[in-house]
N, C-alpha and C. Protein backbone atom coordinates (compact mmCIF):
# COMPACT_ATOMS: atom_id res chain seq x y z
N UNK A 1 -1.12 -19.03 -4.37
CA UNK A 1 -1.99 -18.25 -5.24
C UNK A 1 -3.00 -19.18 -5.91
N UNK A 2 -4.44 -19.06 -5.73
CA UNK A 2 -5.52 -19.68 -6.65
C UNK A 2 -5.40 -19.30 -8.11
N UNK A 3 -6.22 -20.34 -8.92
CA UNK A 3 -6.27 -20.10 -10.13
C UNK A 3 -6.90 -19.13 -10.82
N UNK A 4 -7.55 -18.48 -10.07
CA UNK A 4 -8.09 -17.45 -10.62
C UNK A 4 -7.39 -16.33 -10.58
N UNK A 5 -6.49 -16.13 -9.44
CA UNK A 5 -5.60 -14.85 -9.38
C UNK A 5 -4.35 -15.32 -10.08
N UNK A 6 -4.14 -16.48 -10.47
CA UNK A 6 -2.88 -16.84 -11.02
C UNK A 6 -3.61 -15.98 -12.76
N UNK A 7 -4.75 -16.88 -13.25
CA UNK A 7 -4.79 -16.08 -14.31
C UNK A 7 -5.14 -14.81 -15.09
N UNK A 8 -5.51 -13.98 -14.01
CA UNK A 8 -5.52 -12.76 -13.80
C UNK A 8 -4.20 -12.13 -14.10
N UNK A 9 -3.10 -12.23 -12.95
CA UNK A 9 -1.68 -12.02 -13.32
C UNK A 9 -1.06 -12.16 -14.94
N UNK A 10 -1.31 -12.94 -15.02
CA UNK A 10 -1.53 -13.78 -16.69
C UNK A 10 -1.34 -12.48 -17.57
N UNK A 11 -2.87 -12.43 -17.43
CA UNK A 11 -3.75 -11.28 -18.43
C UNK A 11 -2.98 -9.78 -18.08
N UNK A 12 -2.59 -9.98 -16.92
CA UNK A 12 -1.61 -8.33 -16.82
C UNK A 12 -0.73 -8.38 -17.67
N UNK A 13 0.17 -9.21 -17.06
CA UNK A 13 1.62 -9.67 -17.76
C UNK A 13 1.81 -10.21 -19.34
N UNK A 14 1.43 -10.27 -20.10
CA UNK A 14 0.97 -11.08 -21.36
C UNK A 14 1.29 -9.90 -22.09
N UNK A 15 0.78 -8.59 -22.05
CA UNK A 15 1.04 -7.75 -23.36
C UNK A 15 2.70 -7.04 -23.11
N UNK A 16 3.68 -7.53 -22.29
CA UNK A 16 4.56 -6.76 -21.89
C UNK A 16 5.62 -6.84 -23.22
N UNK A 17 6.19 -5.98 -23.66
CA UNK A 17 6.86 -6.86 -24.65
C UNK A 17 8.35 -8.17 -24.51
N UNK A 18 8.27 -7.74 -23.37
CA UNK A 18 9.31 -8.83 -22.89
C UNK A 18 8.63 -10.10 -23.16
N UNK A 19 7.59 -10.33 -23.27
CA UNK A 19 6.90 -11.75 -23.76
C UNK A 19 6.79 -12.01 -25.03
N UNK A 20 7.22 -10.93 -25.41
CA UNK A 20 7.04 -11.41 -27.38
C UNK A 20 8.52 -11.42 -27.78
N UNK A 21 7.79 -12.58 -28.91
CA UNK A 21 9.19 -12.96 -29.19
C UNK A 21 9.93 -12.01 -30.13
N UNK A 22 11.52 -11.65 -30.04
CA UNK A 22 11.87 -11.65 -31.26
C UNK A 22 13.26 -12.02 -31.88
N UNK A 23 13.05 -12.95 -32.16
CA UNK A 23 14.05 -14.24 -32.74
C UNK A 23 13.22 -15.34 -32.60
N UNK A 24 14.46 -16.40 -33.76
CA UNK A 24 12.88 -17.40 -34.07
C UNK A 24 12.89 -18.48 -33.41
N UNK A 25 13.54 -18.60 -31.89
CA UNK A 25 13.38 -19.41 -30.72
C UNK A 25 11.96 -19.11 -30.61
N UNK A 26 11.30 -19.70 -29.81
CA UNK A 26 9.86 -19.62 -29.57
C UNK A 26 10.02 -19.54 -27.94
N UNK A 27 9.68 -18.63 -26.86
CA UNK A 27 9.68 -18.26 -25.87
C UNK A 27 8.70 -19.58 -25.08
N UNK A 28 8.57 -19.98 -23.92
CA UNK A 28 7.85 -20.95 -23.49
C UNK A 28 6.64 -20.50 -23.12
N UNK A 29 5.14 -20.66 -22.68
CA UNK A 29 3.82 -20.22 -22.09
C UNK A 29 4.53 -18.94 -21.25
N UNK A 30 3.73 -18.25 -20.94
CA UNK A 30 4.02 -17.11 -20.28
C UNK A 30 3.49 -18.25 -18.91
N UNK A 31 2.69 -18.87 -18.81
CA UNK A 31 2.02 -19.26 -17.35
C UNK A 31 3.36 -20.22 -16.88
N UNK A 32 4.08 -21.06 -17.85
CA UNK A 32 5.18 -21.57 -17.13
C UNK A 32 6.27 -20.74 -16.54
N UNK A 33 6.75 -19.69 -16.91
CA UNK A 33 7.36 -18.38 -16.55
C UNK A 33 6.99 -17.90 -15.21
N UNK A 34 5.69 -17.66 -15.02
CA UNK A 34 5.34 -17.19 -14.13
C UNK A 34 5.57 -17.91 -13.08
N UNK A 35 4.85 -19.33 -13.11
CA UNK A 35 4.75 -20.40 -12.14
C UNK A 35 6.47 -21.03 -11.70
N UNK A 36 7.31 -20.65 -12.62
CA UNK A 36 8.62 -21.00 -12.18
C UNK A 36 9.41 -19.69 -11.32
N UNK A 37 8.90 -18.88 -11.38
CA UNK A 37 9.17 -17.28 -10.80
C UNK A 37 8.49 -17.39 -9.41
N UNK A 38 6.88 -17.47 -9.61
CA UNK A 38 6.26 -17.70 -7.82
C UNK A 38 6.64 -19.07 -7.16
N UNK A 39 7.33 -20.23 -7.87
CA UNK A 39 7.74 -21.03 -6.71
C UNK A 39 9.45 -20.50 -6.44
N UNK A 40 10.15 -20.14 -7.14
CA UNK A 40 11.26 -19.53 -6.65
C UNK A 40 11.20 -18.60 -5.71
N UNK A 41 10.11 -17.50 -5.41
CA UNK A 41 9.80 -16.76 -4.34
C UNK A 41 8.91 -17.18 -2.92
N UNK A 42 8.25 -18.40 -3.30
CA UNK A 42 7.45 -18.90 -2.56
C UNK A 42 8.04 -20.34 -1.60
N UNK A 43 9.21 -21.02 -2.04
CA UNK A 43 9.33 -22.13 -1.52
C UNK A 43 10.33 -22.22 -1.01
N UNK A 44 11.01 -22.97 -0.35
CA UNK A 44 12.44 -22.74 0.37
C UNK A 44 13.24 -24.02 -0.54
N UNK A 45 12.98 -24.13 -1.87
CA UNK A 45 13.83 -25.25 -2.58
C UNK A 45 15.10 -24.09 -3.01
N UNK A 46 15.89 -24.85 -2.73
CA UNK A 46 17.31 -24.02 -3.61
C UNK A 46 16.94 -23.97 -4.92
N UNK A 47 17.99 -23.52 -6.31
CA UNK A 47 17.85 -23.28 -7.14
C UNK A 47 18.03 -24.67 -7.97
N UNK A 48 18.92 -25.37 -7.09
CA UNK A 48 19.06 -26.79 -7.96
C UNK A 48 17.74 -27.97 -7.73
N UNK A 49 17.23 -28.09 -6.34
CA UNK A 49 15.85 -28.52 -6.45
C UNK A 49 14.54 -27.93 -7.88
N UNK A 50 14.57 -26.64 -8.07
CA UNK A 50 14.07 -25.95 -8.72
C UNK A 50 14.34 -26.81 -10.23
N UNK A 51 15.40 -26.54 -10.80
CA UNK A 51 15.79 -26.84 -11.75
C UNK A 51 15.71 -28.07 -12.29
N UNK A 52 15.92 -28.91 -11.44
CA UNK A 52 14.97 -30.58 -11.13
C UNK A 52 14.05 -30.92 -11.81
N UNK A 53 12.73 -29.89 -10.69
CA UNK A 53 11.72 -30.17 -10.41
C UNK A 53 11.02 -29.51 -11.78
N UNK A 54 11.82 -28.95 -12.82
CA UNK A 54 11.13 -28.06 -13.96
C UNK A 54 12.26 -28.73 -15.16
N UNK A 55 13.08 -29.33 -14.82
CA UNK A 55 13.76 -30.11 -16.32
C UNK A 55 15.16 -28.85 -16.96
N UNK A 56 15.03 -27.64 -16.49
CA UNK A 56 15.60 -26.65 -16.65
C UNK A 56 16.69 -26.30 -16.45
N UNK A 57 17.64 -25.19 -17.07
CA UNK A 57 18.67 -24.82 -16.30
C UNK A 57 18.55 -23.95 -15.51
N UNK A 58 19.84 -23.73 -14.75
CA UNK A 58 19.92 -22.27 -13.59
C UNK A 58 19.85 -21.02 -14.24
N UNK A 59 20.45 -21.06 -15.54
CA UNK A 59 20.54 -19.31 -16.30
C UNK A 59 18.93 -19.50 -16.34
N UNK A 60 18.23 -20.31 -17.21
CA UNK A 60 16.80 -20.22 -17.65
C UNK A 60 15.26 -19.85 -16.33
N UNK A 61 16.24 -20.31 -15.00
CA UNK A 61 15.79 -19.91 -13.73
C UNK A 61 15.60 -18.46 -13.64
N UNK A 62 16.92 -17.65 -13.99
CA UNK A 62 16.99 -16.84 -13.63
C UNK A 62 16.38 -15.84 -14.74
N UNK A 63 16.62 -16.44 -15.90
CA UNK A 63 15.69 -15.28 -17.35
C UNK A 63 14.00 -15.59 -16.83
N UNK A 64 13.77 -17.06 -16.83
CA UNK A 64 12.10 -16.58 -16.27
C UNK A 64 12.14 -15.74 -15.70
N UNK A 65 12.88 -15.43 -14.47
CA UNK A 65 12.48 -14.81 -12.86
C UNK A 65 12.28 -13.18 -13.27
N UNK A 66 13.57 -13.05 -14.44
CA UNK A 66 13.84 -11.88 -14.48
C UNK A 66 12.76 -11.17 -15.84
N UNK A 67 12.65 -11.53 -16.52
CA UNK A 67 10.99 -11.12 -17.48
C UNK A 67 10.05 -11.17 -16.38
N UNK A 68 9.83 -12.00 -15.48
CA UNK A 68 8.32 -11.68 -14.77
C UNK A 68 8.57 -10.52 -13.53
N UNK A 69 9.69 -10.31 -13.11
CA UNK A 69 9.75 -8.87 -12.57
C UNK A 69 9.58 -7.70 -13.44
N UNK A 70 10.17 -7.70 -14.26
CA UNK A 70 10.68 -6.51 -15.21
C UNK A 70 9.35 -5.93 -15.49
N UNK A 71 7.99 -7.04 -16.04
CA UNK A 71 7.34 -6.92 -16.10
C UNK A 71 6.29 -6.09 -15.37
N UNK A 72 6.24 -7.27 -14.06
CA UNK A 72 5.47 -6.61 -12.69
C UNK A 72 5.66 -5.21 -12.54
N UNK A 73 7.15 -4.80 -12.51
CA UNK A 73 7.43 -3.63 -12.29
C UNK A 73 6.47 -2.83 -12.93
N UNK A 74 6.34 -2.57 -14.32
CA UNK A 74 5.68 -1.88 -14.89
C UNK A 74 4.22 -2.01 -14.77
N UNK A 75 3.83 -2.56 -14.12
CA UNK A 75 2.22 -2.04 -13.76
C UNK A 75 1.91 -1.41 -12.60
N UNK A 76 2.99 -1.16 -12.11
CA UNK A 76 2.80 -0.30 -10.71
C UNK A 76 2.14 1.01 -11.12
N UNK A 77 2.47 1.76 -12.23
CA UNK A 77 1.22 2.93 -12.25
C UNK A 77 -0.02 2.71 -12.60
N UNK A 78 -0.38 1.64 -13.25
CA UNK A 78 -1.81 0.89 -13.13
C UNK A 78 -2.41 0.88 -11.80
N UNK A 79 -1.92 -0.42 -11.05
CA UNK A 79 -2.24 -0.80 -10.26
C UNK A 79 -2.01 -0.22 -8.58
N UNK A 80 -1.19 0.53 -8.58
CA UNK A 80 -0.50 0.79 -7.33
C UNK A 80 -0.76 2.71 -8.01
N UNK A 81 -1.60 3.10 -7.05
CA UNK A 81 -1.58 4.66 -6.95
C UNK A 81 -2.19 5.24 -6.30
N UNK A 82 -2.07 6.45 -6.05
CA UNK A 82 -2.60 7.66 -4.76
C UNK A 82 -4.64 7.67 -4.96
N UNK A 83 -4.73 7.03 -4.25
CA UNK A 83 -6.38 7.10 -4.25
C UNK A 83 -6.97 8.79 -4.17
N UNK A 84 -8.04 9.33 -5.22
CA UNK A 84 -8.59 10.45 -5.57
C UNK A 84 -9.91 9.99 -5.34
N UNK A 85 -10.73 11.16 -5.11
CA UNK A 85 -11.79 11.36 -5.21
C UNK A 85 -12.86 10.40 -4.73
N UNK A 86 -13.72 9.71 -5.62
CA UNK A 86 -14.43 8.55 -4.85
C UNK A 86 -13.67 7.37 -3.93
N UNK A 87 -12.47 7.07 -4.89
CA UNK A 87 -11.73 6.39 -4.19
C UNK A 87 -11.43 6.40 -2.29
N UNK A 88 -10.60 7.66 -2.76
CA UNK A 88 -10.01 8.31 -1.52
C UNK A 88 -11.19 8.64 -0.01
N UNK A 89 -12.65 8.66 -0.72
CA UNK A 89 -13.71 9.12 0.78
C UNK A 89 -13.77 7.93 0.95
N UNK A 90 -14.37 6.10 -0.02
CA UNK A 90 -14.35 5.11 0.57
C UNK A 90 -13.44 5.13 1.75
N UNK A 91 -11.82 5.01 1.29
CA UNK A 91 -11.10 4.63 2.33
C UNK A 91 -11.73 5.51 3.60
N UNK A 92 -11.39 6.97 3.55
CA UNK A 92 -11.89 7.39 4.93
C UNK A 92 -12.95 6.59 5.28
N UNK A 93 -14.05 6.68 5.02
CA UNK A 93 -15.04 5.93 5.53
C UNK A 93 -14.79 4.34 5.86
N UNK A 94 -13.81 3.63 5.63
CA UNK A 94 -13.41 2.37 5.58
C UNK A 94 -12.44 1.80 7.06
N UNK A 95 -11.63 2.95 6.87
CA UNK A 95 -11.06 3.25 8.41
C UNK A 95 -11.89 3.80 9.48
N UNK A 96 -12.81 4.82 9.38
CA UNK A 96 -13.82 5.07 10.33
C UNK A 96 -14.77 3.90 10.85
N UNK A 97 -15.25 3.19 9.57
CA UNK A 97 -15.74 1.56 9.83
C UNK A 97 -14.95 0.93 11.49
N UNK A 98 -13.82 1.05 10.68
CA UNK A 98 -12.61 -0.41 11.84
C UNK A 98 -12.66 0.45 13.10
N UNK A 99 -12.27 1.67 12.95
CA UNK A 99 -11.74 2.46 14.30
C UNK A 99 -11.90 3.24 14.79
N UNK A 100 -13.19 3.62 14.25
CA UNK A 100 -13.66 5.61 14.71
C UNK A 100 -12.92 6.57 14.66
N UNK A 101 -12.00 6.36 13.82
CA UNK A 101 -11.28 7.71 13.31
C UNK A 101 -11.49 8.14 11.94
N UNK A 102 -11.47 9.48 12.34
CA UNK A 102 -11.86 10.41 10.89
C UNK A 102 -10.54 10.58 10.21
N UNK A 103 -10.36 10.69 9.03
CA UNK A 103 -10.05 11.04 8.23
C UNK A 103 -8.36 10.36 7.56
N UNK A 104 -8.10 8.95 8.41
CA UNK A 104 -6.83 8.40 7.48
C UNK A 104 -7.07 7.68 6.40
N UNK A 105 -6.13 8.37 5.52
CA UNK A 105 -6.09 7.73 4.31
C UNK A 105 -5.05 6.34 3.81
N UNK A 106 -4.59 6.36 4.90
CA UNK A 106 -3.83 4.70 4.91
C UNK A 106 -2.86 4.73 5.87
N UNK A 107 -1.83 2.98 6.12
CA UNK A 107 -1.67 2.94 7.25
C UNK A 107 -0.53 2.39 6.73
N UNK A 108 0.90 3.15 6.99
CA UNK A 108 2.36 2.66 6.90
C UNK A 108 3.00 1.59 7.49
N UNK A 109 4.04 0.91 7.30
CA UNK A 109 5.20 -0.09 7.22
C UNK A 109 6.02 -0.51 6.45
N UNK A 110 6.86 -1.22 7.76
CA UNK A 110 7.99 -1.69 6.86
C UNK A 110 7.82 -3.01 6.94
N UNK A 111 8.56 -3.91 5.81
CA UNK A 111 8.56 -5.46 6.26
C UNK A 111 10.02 -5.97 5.43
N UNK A 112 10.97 -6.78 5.65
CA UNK A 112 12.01 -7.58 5.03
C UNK A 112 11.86 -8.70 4.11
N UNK A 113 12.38 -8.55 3.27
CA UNK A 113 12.28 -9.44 1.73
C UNK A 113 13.27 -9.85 2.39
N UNK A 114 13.61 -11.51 2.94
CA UNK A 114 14.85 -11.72 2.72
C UNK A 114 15.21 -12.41 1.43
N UNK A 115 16.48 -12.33 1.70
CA UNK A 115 17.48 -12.68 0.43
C UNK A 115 18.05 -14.41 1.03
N UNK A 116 18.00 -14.77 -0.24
CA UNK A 116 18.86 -16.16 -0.65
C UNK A 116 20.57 -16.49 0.08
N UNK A 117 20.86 -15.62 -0.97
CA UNK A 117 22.50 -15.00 -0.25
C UNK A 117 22.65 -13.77 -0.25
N UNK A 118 23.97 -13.96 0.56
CA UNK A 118 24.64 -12.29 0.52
C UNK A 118 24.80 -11.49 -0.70
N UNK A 119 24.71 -10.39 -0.98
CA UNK A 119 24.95 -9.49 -2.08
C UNK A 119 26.38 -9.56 -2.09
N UNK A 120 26.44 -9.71 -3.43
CA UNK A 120 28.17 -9.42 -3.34
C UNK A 120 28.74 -7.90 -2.94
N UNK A 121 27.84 -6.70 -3.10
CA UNK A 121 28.54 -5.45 -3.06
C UNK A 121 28.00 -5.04 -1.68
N UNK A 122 28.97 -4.88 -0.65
CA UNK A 122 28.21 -4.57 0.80
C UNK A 122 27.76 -5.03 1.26
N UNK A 123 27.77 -6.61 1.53
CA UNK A 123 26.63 -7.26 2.39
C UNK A 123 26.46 -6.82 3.54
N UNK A 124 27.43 -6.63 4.40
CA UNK A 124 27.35 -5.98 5.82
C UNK A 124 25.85 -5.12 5.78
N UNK A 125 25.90 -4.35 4.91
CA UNK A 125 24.39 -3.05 4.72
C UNK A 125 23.00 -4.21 4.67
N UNK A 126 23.22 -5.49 4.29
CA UNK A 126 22.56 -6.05 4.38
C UNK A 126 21.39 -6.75 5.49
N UNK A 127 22.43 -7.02 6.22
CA UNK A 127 22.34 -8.27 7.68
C UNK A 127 21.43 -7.21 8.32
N UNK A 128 20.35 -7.78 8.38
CA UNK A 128 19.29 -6.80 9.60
C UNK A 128 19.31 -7.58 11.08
N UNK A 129 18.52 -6.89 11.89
CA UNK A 129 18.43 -7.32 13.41
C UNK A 129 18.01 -8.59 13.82
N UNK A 130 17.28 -9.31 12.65
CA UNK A 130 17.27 -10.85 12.70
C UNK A 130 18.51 -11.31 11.69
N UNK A 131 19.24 -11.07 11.94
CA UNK A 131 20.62 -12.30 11.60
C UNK A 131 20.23 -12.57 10.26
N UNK A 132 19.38 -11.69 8.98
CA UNK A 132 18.91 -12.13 7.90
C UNK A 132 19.63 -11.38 6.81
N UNK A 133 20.01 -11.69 5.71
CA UNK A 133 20.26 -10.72 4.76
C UNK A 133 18.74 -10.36 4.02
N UNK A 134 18.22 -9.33 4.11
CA UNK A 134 17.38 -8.85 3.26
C UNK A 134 17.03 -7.28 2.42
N UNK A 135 16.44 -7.48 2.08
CA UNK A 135 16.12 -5.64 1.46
C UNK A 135 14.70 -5.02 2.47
N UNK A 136 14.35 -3.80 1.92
CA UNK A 136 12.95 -3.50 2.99
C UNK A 136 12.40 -3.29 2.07
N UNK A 137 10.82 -3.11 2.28
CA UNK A 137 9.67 -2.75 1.96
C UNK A 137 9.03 -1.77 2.62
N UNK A 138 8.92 -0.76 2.27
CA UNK A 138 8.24 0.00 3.13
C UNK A 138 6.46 0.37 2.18
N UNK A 139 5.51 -0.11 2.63
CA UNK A 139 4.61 0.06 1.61
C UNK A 139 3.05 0.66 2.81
N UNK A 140 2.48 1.54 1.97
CA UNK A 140 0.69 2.18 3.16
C UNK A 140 0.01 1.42 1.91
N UNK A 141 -1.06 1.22 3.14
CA UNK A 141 -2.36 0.12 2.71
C UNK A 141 -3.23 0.89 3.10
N UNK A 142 -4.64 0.82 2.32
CA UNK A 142 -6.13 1.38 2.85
C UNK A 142 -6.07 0.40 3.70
N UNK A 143 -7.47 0.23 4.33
CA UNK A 143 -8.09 -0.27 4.78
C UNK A 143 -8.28 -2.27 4.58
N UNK A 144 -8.04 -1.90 3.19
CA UNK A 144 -8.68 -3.22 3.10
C UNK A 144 -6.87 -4.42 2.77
N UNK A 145 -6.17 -3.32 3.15
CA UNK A 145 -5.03 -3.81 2.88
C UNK A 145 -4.17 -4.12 1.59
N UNK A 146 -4.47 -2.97 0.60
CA UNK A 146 -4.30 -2.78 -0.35
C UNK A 146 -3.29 -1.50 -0.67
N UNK A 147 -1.96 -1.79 -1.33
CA UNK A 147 -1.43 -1.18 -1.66
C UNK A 147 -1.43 0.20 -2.23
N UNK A 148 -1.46 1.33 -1.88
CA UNK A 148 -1.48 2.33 -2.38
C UNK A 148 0.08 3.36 -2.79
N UNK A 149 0.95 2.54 -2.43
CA UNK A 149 2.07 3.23 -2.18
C UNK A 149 3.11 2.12 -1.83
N UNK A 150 4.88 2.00 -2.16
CA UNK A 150 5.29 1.61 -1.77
C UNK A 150 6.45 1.81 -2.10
N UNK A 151 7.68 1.37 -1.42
CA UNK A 151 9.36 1.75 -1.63
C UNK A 151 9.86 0.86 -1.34
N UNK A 152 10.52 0.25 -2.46
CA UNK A 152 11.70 -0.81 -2.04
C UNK A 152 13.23 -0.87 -2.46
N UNK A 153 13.93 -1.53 -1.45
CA UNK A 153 15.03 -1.41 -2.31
C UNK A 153 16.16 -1.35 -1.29
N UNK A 154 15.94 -0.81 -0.44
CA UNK A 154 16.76 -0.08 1.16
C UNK A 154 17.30 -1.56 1.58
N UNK A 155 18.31 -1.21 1.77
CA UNK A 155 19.43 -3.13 2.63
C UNK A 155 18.85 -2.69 4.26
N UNK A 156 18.31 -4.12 4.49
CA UNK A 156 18.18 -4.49 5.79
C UNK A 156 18.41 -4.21 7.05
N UNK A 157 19.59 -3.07 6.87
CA UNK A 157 20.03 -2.64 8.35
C UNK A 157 19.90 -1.23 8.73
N UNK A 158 19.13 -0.69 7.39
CA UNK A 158 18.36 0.52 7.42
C UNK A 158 17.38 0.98 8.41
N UNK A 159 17.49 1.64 9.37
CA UNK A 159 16.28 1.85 9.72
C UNK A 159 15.01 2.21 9.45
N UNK A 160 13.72 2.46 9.37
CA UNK A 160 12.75 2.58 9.18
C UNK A 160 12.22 3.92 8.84
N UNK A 161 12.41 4.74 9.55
CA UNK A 161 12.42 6.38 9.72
C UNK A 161 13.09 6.84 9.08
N UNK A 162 14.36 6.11 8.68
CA UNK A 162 15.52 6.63 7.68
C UNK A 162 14.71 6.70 6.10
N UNK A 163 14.44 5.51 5.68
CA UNK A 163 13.70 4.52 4.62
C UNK A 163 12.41 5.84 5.15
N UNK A 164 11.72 6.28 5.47
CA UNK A 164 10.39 7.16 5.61
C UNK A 164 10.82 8.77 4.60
N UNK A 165 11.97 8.87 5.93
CA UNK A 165 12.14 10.77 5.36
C UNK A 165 12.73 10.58 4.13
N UNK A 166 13.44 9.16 3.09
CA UNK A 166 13.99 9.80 1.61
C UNK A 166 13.21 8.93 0.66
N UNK A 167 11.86 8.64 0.99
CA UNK A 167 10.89 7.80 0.31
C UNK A 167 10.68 9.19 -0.53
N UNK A 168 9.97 8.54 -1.86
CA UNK A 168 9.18 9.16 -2.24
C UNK A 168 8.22 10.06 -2.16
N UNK A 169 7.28 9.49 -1.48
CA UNK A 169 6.02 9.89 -0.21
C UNK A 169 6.74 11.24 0.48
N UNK A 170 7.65 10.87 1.26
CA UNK A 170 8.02 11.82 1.96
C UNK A 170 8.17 13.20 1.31
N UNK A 171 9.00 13.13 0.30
CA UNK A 171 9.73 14.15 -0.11
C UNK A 171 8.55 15.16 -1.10
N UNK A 172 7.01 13.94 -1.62
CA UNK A 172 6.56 14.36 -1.93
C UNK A 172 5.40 15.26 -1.25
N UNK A 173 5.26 15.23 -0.15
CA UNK A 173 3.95 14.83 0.92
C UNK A 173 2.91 16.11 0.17
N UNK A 174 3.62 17.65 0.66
CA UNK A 174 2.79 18.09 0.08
C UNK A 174 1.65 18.11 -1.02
N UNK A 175 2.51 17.38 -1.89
CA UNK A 175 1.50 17.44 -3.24
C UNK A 175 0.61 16.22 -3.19
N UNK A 176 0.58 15.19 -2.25
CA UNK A 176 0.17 13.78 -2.18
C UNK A 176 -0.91 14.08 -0.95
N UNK A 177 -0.53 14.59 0.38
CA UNK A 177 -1.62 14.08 1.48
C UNK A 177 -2.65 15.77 1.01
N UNK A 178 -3.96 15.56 1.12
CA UNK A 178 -4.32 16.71 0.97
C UNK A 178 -4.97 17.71 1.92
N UNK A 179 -5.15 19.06 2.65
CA UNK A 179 -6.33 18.76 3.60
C UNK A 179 -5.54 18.12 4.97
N UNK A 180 -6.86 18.22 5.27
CA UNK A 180 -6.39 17.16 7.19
C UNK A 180 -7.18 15.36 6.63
N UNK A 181 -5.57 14.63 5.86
CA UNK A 181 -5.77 13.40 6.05
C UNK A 181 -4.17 12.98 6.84
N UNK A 182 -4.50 11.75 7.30
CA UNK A 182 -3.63 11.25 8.06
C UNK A 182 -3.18 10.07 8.17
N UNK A 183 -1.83 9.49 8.06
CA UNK A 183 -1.28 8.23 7.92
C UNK A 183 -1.34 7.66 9.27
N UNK A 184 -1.36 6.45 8.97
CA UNK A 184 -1.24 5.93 10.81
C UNK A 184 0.09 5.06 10.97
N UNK A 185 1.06 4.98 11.74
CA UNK A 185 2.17 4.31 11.41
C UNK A 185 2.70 3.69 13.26
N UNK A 186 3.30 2.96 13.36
CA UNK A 186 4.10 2.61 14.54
C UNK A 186 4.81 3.00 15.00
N UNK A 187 5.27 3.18 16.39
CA UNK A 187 6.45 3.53 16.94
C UNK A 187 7.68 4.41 16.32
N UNK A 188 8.01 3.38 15.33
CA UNK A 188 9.24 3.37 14.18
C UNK A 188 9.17 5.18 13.44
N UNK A 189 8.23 5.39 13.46
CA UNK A 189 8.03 6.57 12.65
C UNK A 189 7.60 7.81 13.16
N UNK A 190 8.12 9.18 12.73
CA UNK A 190 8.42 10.26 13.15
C UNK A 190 6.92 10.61 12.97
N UNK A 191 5.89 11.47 14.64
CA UNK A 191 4.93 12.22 14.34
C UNK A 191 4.91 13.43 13.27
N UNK A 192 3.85 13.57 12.93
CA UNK A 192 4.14 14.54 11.98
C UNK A 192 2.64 15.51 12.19
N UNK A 193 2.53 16.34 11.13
CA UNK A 193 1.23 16.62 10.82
C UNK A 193 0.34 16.19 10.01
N UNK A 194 0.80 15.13 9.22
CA UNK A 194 0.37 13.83 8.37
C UNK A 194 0.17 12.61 8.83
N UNK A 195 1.09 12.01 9.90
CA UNK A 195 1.15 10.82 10.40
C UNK A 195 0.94 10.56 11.42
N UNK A 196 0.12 9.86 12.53
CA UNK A 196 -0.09 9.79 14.12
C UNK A 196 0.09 8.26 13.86
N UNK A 197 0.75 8.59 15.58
CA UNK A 197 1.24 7.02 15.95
C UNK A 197 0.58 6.88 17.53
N UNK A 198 0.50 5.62 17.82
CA UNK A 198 0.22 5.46 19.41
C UNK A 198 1.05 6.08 20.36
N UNK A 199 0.06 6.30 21.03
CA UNK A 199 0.93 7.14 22.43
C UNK A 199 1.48 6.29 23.47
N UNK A 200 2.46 6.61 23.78
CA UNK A 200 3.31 5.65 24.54
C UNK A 200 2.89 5.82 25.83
N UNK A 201 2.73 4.88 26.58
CA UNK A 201 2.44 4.79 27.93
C UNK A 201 0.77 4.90 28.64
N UNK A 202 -0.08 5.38 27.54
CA UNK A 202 -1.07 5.47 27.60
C UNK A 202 -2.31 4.52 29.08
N UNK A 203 -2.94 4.97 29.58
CA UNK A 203 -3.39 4.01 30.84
C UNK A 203 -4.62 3.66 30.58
N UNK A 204 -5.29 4.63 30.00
CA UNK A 204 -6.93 4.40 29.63
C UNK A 204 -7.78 5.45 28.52
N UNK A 205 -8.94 5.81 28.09
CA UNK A 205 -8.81 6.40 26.93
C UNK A 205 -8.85 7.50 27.36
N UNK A 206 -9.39 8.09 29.05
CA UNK A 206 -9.68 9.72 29.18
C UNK A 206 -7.94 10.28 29.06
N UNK A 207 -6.93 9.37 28.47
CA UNK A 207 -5.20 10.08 28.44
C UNK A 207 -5.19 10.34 27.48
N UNK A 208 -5.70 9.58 26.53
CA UNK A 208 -5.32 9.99 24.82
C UNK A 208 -6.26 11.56 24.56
């Protein structure tokens, strides 16, 4: 992450009240917090390299980590939401740009967070098809690859389609897709009247 998006993040995270103090310990920079949180997600140092490399303990590892999620979390209705109105024709027009198609309003997946270690409760639910323990992500992007939507949380050996029909999204669709717009998604995911996927076997374009 550059410095400019590092202090951006900053300026999100800063009014949360998990950053203010109350007791008369004095909490450390919010930017050291942060920066000890994105190299714990970013680097393949264990927790004791970590702890090292910052003078720190392992609990104090884990209270940074856990204020700068708690946090994050809560700007997801800020930052992360169903594109309306001006919003929503850019994208069409944004995808018509890339691909000559009319009218999708973003483009689904899944991807794996892996995990450190096993969960203690159920790991088995964990272990996905690469030999990994992780959780999923299932998140649609406009165009420009920007979050508009996302679900996490599902253990690793979930399938994809499963993680689709008890999303949010799903259950909400009606009130969310409006009109003839359309998701674009892979293989993995059930056609719908919302969602088109590639056609299998396809030879040339007079098939599609």
């Amino acid at each position: 992450m550059n410095s400019i998006n590092f202090q951006k993040l900053v300026s999100l995270l800063i009014t949360h009240p998990i950053f203010q103090n109350n007791s008369n310990h004095l909490q450390v920079p919010i930017e050291l917090q942060l920066a000890i949180f994105l190299r714990r997600i970013s680097s393949k140092e264990d927790i004791f390299e970590l702890c090292s490399r910052f003078g720190i303990a392992e609990e104090t590892v884990y209270l940074y980590c856990k204020r700068v999620i708690i946090a994050i979390f809560f700007l997801k209705k800020t930052l992360v939401k169903w594109p309306t109105g001006e919003a929503k024709q850019n994208i069409h027009e944004g995808f018509k740009n890339i691909g000559e198609m009319e009218d999708i309003i973003g483009a689904i997946d899944g991807s794996h967070i892996v995990l450190a270690n096993a969960p203690l409760k159920q790991p088995e639910t964990y272990w996905n098809r690469k030999k990994r323990y992780s959780i999923q992500l299932q998140g649609i992007v406009d165009y420009r690859d920007m979050f508009i939507d996302y679900e996490i949380g599902w253990p690793g050996s979930v399938h994809n389609a499963k993680i689709y029909k008890n999303s949010y999204f799903y259950r909400n669709v009606s009130k969310i897709i409006k009109g003839e717009e359309y998701l674009l998604g892979n293989s993995a995911y059930p056609i719908s009247t919302f969602l088109i996927k590639p056609f299998v076997n396809s030879q040339n374009p007079s098939q599609i």
